[in-house]
PDB file of N, CA and C in Angstrom:
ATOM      1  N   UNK A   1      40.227  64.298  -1.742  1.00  0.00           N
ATOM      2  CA  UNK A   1      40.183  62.997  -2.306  1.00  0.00           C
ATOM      3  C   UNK A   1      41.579  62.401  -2.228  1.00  0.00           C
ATOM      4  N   UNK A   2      41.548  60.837  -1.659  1.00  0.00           N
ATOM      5  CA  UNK A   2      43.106  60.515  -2.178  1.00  0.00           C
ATOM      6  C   UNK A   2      43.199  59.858  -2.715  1.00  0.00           C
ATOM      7  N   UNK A   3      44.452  59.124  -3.452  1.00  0.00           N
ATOM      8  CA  UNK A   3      44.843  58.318  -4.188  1.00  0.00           C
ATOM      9  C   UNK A   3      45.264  57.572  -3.514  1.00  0.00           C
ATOM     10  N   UNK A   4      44.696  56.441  -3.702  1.00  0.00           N
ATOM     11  CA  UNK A   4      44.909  55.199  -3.187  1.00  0.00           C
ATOM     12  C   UNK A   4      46.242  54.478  -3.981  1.00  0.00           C
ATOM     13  N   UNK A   5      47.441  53.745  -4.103  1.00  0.00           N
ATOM     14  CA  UNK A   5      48.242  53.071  -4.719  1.00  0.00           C
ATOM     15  C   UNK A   5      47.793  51.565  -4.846  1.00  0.00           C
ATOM     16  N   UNK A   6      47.928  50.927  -6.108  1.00  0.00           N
ATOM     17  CA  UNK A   6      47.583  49.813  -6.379  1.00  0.00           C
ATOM     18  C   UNK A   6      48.760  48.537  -6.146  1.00  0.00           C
ATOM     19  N   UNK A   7      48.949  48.111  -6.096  1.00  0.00           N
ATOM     20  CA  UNK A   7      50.348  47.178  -5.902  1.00  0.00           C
ATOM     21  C   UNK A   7      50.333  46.731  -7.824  1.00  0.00           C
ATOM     22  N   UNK A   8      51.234  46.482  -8.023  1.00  0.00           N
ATOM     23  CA  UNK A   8      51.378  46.172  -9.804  1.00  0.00           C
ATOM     24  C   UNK A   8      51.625  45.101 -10.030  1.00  0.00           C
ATOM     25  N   UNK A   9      50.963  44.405 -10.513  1.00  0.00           N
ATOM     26  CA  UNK A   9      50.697  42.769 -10.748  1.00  0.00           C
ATOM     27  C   UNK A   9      51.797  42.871 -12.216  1.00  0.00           C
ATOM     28  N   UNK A  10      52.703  42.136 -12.360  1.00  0.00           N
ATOM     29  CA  UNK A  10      52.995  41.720 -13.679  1.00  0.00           C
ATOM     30  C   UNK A  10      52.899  40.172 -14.000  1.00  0.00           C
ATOM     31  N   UNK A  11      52.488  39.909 -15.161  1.00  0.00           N
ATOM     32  CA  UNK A  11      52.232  38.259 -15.379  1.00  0.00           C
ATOM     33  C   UNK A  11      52.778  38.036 -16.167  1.00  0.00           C
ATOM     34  N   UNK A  12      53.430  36.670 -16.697  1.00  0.00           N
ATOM     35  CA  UNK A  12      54.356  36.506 -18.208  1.00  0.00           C
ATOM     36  C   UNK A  12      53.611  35.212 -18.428  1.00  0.00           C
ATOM     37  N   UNK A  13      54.095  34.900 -19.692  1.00  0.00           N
ATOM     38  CA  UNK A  13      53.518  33.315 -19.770  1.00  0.00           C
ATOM     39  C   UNK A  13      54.336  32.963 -21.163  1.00  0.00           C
ATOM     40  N   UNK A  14      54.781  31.601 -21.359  1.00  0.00           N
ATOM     41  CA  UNK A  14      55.276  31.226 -22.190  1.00  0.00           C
ATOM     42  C   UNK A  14      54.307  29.978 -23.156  1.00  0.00           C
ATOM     43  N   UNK A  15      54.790  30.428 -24.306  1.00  0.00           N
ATOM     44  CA  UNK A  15      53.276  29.719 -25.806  1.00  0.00           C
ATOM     45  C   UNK A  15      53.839  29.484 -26.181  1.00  0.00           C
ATOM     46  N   UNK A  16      53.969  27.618 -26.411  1.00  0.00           N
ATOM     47  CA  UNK A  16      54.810  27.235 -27.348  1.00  0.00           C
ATOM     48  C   UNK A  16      53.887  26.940 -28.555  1.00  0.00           C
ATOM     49  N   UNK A  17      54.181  27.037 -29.703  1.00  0.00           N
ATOM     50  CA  UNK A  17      53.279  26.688 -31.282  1.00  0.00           C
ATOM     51  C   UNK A  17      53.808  25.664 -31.966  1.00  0.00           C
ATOM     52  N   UNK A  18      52.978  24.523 -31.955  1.00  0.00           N
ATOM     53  CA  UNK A  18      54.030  23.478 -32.571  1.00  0.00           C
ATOM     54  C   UNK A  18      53.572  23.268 -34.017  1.00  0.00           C
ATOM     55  N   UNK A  19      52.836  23.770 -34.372  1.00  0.00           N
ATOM     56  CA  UNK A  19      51.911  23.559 -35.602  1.00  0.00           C
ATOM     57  C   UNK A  19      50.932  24.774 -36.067  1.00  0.00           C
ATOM     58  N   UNK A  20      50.816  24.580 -37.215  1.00  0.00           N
ATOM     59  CA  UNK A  20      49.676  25.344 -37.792  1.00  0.00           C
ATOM     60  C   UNK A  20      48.219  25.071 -37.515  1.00  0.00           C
ATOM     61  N   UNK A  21      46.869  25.679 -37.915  1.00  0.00           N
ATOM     62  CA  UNK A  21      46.147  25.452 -37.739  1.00  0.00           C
ATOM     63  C   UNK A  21      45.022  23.618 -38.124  1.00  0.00           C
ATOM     64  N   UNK A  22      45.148  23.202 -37.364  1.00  0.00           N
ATOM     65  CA  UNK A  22      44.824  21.928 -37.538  1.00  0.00           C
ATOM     66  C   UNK A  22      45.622  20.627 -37.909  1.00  0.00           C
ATOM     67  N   UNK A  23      47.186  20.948 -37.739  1.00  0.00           N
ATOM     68  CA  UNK A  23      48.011  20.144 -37.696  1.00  0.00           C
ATOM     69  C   UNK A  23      48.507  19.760 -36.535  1.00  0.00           C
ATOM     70  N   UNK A  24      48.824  18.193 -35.893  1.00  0.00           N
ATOM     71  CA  UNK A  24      49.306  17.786 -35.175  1.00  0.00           C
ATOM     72  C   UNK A  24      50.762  17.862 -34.935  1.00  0.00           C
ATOM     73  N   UNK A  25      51.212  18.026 -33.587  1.00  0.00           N
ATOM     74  CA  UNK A  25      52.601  17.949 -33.075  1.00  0.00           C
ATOM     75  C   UNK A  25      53.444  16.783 -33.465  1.00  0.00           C
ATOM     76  N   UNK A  26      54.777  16.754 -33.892  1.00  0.00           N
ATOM     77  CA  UNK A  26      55.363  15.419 -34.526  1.00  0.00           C
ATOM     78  C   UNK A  26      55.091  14.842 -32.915  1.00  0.00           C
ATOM     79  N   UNK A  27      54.990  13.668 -33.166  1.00  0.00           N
ATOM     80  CA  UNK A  27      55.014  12.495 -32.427  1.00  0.00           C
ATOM     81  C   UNK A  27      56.517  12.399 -31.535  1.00  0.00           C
ATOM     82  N   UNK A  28      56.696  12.301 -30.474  1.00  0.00           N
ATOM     83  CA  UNK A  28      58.433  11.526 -29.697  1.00  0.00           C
ATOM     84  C   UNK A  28      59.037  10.907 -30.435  1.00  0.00           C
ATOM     85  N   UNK A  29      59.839  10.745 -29.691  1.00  0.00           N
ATOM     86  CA  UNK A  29      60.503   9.125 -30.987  1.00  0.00           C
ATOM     87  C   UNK A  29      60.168   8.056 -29.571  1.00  0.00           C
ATOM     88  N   UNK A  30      59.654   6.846 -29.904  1.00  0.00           N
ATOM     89  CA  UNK A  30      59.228   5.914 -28.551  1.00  0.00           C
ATOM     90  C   UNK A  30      60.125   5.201 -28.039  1.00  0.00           C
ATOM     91  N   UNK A  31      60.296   4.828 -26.974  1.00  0.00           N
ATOM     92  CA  UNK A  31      60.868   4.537 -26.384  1.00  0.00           C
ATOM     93  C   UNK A  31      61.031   2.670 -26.466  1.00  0.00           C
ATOM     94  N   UNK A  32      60.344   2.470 -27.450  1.00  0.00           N
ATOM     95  CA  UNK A  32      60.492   0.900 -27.603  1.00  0.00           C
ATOM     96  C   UNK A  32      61.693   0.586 -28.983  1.00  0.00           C
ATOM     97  N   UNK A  33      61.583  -1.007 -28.864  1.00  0.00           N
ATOM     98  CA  UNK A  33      63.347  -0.620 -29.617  1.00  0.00           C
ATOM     99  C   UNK A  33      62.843   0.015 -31.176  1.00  0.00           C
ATOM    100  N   UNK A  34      63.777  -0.028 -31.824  1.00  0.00           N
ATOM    101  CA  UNK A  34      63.523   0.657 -33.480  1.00  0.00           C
ATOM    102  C   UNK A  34      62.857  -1.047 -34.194  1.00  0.00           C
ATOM    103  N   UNK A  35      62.298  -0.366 -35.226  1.00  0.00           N
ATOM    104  CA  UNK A  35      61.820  -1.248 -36.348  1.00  0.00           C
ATOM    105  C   UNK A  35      63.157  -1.450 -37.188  1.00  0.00           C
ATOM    106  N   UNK A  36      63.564  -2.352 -37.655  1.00  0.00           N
ATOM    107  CA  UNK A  36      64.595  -2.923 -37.794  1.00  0.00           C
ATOM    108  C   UNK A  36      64.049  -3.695 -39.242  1.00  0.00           C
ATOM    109  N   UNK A  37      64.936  -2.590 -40.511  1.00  0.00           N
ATOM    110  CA  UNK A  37      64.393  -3.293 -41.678  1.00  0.00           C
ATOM    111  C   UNK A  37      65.401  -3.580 -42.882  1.00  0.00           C
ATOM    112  N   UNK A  38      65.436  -4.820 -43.409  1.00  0.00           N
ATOM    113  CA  UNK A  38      66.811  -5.193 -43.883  1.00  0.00           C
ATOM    114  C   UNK A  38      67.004  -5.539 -45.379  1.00  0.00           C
ATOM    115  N   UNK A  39      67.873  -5.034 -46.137  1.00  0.00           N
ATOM    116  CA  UNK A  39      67.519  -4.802 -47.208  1.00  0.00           C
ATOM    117  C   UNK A  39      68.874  -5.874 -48.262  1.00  0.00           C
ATOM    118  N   UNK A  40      68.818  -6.858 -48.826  1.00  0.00           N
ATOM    119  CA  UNK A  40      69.860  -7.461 -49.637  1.00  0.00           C
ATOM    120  C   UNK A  40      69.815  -7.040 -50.622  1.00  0.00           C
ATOM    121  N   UNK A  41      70.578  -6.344 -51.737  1.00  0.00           N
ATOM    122  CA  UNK A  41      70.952  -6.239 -53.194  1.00  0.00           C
ATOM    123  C   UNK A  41      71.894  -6.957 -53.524  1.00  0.00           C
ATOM    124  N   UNK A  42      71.455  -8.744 -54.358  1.00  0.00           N
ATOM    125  CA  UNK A  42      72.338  -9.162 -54.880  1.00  0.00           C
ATOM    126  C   UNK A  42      72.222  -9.164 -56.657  1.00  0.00           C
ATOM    127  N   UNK A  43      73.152  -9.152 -57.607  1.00  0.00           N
ATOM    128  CA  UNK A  43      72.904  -9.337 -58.948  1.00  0.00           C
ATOM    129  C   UNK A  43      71.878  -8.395 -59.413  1.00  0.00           C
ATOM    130  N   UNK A  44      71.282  -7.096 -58.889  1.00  0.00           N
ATOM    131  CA  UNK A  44      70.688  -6.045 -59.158  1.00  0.00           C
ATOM    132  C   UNK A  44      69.039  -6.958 -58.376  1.00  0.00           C
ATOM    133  N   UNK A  45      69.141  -7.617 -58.059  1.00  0.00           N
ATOM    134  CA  UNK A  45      67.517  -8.071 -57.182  1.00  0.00           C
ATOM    135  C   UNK A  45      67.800  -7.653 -55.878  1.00  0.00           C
ATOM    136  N   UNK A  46      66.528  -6.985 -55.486  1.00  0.00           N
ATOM    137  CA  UNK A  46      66.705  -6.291 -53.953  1.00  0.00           C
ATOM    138  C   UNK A  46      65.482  -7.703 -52.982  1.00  0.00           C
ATOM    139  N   UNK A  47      66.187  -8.149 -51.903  1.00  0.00           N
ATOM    140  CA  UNK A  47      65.081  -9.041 -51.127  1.00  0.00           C
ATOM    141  C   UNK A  47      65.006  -8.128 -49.695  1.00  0.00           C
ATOM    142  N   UNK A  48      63.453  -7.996 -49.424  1.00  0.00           N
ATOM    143  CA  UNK A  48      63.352  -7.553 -48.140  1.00  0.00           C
ATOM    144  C   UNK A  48      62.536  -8.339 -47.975  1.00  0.00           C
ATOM    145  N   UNK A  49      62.060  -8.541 -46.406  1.00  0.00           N
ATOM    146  CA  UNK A  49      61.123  -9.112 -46.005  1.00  0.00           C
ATOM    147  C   UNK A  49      59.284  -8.901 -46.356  1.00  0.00           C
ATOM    148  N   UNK A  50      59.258  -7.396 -46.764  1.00  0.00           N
ATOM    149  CA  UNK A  50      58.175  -7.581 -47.218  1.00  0.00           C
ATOM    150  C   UNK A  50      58.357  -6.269 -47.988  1.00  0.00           C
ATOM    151  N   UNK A  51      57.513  -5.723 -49.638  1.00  0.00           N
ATOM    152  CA  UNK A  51      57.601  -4.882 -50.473  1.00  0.00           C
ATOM    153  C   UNK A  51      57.201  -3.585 -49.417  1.00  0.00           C
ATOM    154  N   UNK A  52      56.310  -3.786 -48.717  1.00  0.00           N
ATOM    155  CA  UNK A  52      55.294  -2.655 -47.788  1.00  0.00           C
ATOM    156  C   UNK A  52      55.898  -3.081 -46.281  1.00  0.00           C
ATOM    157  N   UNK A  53      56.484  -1.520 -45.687  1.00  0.00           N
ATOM    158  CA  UNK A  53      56.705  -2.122 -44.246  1.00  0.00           C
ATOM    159  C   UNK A  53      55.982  -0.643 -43.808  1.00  0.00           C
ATOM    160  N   UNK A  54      55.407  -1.317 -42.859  1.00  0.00           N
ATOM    161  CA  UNK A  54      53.992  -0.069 -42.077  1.00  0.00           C
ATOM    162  C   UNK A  54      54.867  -0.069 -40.673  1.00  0.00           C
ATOM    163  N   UNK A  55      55.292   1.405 -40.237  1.00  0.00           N
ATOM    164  CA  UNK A  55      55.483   1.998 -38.736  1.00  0.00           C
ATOM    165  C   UNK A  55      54.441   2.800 -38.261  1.00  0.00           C
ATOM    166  N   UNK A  56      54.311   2.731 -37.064  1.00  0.00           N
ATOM    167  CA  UNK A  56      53.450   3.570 -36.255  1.00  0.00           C
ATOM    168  C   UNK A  56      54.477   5.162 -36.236  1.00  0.00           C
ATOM    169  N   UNK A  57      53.718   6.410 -36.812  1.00  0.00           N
ATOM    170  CA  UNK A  57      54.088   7.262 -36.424  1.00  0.00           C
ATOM    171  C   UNK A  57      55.300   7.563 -34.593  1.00  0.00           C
ATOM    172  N   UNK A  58      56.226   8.034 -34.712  1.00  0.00           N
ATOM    173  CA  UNK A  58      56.629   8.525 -33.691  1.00  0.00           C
ATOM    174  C   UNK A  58      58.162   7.610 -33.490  1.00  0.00           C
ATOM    175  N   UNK A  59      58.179   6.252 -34.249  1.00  0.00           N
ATOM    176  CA  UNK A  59      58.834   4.966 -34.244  1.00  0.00           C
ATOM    177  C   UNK A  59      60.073   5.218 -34.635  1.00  0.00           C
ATOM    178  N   UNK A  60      61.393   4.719 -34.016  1.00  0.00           N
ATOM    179  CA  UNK A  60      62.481   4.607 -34.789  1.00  0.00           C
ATOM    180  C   UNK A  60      62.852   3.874 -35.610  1.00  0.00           C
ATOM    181  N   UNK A  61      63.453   3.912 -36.374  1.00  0.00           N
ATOM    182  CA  UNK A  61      63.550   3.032 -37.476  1.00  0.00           C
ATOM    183  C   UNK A  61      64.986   2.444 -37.793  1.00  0.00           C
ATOM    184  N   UNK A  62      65.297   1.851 -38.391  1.00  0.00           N
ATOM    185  CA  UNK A  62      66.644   1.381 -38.825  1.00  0.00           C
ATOM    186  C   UNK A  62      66.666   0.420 -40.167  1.00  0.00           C
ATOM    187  N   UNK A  63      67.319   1.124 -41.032  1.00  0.00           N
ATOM    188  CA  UNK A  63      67.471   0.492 -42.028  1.00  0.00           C
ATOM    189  C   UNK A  63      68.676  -0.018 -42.344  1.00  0.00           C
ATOM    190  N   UNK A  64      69.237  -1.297 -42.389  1.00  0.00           N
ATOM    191  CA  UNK A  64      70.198  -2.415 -42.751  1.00  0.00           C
ATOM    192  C   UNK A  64      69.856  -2.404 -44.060  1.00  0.00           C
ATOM    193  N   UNK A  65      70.997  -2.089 -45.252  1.00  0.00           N
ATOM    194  CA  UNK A  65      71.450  -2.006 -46.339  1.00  0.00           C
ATOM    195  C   UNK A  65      72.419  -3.020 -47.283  1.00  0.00           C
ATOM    196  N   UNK A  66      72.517  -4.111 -47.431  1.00  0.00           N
ATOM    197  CA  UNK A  66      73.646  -4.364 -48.188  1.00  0.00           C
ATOM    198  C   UNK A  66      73.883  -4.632 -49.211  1.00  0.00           C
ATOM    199  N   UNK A  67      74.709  -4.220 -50.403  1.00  0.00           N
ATOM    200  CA  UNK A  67      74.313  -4.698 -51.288  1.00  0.00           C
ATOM    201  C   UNK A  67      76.300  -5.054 -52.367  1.00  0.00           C
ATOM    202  N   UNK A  68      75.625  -6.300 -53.168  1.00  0.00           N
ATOM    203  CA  UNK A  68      76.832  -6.499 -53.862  1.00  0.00           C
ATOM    204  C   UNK A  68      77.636  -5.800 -54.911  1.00  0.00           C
ATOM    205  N   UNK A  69      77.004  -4.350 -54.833  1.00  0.00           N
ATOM    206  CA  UNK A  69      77.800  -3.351 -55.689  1.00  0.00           C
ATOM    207  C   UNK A  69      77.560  -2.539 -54.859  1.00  0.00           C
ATOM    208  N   UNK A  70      78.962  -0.995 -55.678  1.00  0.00           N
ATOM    209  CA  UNK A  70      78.575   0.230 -55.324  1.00  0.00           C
ATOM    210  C   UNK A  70      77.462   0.571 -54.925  1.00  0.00           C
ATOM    211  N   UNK A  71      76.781   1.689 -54.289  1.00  0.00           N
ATOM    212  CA  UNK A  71      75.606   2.144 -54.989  1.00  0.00           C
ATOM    213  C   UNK A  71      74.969   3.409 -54.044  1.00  0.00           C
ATOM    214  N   UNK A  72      73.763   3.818 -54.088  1.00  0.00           N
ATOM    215  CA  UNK A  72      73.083   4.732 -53.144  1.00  0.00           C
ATOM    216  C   UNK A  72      71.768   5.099 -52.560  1.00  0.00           C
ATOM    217  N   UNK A  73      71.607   4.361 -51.515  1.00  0.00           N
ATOM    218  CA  UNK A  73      70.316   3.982 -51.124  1.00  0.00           C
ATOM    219  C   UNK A  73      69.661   5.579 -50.712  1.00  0.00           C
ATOM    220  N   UNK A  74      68.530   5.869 -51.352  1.00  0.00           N
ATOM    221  CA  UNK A  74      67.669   6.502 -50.869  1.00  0.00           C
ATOM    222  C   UNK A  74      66.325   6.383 -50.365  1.00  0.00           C
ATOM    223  N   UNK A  75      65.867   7.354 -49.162  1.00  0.00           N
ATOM    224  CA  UNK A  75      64.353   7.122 -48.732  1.00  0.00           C
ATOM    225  C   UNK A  75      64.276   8.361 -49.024  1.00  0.00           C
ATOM    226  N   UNK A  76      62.880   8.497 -49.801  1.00  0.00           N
ATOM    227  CA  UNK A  76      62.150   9.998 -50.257  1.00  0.00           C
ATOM    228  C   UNK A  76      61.242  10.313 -49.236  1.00  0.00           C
ATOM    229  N   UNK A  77      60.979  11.510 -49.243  1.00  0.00           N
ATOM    230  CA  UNK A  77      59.750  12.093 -48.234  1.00  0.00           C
ATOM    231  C   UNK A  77      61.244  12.407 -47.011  1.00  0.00           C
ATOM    232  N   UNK A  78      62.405  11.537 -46.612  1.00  0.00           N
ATOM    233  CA  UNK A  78      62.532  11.876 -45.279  1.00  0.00           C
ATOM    234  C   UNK A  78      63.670  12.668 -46.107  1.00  0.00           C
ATOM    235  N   UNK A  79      64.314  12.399 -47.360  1.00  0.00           N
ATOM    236  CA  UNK A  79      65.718  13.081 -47.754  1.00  0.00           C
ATOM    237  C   UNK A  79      66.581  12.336 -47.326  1.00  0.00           C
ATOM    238  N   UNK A  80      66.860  11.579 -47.216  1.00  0.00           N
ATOM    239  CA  UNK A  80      67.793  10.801 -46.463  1.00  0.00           C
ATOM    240  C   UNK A  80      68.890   9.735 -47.416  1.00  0.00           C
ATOM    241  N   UNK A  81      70.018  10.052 -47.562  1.00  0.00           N
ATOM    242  CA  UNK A  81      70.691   8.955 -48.258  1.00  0.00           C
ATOM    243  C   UNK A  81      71.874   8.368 -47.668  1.00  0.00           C
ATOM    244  N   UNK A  82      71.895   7.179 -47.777  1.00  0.00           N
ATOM    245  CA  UNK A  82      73.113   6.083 -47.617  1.00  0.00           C
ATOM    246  C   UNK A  82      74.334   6.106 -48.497  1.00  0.00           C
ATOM    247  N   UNK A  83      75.279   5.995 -48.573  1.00  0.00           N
ATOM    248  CA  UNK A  83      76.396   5.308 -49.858  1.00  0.00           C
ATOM    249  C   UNK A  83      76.855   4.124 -49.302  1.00  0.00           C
ATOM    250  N   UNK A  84      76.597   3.142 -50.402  1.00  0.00           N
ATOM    251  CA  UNK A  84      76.642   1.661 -49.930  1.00  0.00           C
ATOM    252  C   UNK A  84      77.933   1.260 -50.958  1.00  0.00           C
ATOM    253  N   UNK A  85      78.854   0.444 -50.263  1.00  0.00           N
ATOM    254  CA  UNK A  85      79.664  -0.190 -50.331  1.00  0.00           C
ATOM    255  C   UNK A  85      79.946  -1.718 -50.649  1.00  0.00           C
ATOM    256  N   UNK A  86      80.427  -2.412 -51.530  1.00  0.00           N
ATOM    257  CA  UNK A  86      80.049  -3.823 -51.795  1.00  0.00           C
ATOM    258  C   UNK A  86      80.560  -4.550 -50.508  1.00  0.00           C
ATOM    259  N   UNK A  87      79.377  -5.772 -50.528  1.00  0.00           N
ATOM    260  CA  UNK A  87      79.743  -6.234 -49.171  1.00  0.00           C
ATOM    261  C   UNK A  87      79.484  -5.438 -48.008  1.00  0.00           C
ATOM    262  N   UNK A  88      79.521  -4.003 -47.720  1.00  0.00           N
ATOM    263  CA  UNK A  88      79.551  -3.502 -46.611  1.00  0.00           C
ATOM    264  C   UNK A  88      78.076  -2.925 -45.952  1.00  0.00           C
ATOM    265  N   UNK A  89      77.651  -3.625 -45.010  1.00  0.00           N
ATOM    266  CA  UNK A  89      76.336  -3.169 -44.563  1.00  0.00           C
ATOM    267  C   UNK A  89      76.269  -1.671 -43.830  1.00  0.00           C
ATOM    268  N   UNK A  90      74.981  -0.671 -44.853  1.00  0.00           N
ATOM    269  CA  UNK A  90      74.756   0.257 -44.102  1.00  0.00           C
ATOM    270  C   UNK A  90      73.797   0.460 -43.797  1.00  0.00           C
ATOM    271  N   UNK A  91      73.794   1.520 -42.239  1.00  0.00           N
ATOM    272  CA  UNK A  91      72.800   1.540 -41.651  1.00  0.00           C
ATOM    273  C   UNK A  91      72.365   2.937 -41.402  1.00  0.00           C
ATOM    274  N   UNK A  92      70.725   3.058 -41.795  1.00  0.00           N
ATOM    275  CA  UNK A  92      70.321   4.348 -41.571  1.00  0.00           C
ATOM    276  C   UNK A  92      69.234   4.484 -40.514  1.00  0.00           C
ATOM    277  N   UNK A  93      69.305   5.349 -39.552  1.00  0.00           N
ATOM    278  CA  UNK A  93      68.172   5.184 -38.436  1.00  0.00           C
ATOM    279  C   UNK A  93      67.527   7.097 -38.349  1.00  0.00           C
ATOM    280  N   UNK A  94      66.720   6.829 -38.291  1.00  0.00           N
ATOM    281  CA  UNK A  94      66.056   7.909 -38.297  1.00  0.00           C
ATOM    282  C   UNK A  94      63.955   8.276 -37.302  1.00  0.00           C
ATOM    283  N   UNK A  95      63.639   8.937 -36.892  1.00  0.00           N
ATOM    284  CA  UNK A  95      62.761   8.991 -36.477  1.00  0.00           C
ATOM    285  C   UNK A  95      61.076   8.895 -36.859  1.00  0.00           C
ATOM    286  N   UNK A  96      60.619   7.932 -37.985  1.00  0.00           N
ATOM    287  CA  UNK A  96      59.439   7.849 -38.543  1.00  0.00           C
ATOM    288  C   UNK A  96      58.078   8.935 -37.966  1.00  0.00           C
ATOM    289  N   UNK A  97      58.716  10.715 -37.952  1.00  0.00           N
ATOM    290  CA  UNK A  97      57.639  11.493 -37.812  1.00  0.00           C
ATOM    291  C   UNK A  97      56.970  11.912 -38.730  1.00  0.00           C
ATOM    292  N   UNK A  98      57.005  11.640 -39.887  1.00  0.00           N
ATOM    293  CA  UNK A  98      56.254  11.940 -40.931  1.00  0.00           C
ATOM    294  C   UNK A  98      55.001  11.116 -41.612  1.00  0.00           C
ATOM    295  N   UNK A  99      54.034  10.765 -41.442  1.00  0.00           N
ATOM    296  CA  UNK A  99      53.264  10.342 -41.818  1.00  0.00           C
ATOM    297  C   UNK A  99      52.865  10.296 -43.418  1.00  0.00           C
ATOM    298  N   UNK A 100      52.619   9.135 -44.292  1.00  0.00           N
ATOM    299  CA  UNK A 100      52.602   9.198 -45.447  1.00  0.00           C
ATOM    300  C   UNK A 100      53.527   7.624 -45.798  1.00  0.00           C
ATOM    301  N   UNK A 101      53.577   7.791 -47.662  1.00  0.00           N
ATOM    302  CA  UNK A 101      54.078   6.613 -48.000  1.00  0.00           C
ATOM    303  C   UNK A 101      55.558   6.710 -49.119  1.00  0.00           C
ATOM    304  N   UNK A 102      56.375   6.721 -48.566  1.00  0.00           N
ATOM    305  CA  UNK A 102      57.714   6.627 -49.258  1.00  0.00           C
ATOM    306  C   UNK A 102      58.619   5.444 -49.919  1.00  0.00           C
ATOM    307  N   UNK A 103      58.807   6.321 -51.143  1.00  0.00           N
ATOM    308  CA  UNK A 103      59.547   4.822 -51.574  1.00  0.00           C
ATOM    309  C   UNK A 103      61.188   5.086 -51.485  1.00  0.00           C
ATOM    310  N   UNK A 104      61.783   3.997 -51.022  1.00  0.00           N
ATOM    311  CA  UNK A 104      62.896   3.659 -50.996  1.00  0.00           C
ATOM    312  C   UNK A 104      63.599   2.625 -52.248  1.00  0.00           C
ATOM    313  N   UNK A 105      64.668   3.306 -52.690  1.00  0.00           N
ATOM    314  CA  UNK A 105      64.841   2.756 -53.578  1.00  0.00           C
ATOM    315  C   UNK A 105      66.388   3.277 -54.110  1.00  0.00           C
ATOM    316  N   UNK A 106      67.265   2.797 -54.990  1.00  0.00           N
ATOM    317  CA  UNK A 106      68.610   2.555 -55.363  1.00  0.00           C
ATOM    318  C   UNK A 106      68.993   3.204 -56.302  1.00  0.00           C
ATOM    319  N   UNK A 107      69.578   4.913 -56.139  1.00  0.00           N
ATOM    320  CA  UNK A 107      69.502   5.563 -57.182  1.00  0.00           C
ATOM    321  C   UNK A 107      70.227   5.394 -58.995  1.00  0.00           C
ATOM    322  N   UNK A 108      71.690   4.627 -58.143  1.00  0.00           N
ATOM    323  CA  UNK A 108      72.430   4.405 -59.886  1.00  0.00           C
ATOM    324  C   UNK A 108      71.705   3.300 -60.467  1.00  0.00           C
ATOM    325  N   UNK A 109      71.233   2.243 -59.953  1.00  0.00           N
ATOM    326  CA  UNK A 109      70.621   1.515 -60.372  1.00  0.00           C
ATOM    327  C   UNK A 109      69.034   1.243 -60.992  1.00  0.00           C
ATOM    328  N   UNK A 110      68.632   2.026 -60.073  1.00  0.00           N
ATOM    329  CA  UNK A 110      66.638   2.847 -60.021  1.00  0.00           C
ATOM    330  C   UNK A 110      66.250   1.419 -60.094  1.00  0.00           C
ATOM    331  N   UNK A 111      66.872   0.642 -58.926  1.00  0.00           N
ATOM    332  CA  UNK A 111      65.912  -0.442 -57.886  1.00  0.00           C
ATOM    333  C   UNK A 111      65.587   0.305 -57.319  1.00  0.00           C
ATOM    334  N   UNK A 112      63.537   0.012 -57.075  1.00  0.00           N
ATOM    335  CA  UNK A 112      63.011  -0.166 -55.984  1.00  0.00           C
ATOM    336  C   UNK A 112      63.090  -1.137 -55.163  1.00  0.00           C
ATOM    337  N   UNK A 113      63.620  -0.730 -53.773  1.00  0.00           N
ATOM    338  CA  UNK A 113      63.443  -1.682 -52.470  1.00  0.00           C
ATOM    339  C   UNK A 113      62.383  -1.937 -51.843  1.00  0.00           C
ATOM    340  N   UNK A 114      61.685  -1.122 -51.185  1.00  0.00           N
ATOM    341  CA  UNK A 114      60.228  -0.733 -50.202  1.00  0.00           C
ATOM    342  C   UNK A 114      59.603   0.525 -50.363  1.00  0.00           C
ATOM    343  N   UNK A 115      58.757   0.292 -50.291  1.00  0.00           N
ATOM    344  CA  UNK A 115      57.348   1.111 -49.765  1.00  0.00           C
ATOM    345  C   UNK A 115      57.443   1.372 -48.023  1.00  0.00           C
ATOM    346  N   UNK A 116      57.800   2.582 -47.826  1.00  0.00           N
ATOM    347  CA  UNK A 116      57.676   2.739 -45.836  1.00  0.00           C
ATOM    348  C   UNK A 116      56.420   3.535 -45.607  1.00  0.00           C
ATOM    349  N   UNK A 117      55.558   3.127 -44.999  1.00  0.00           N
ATOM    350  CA  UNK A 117      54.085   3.317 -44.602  1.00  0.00           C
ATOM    351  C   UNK A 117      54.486   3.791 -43.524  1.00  0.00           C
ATOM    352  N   UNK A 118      53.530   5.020 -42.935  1.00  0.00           N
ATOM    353  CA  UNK A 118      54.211   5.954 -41.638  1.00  0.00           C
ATOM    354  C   UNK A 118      52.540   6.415 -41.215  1.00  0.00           C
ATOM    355  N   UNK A 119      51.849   5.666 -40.527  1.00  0.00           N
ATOM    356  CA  UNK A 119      50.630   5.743 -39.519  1.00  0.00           C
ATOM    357  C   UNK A 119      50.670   7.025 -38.981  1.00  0.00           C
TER     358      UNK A 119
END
């Protein structure tokens, strides 16, 4: 009887896991310009263009800050904080992958600014 030799196949493969079971992959960040959202604090009144600003998941964002005191702008859900300067506009840009509804709002002061809606 002989033994025949087999030639030896080796195969590899690479698995990427971007998620748990039944959760979606974060979104890109898109390639169209950022959402661009602007925020005045004068005399402790905050004016934005609208209380509720809705992004499409995946979206960049940019937040324009200014306000006539000290102070420290936060957005919850992303962690994200500013230190704002009187007179001095700041700007926070970040990638809207989180889906859900966050409020933004002015910690020494505890103005609310916006509601950010994330599709």
């Amino acid at each position: 009887m002989s033994l025949r030799k087999h030639p030896v196949v080796v195969v590899t493969a690479t698995i990427l896991i971007t998620g748990g079971c039944g959760t979606k992959a974060p979104a890109a960040p898109s390639a169209a310009p950022a959402v661009t959202i602007t925020v005045n604090v004068s005399g402790g009144k905050v004016r934005t263009p609208s209380r509720r600003v809705t992004v499409r998941r995946g979206r960049n964002v940019r937040i324009v800050v200014t306000s006539d005191a000290a102070d420290e702008f936060h957005l919850h859900g992303y962690d994200r904080e500013l230190e704002l300067k009187p007179g001095v506009p700041g700007v926070m840009r970040f990638a809207a992958d989180q889906p859900g509804v966050f409020e933004a709002e002015l910690h020494r002061s505890g103005v609310s600014a916006f509601e950010l809606r994330v599709d």
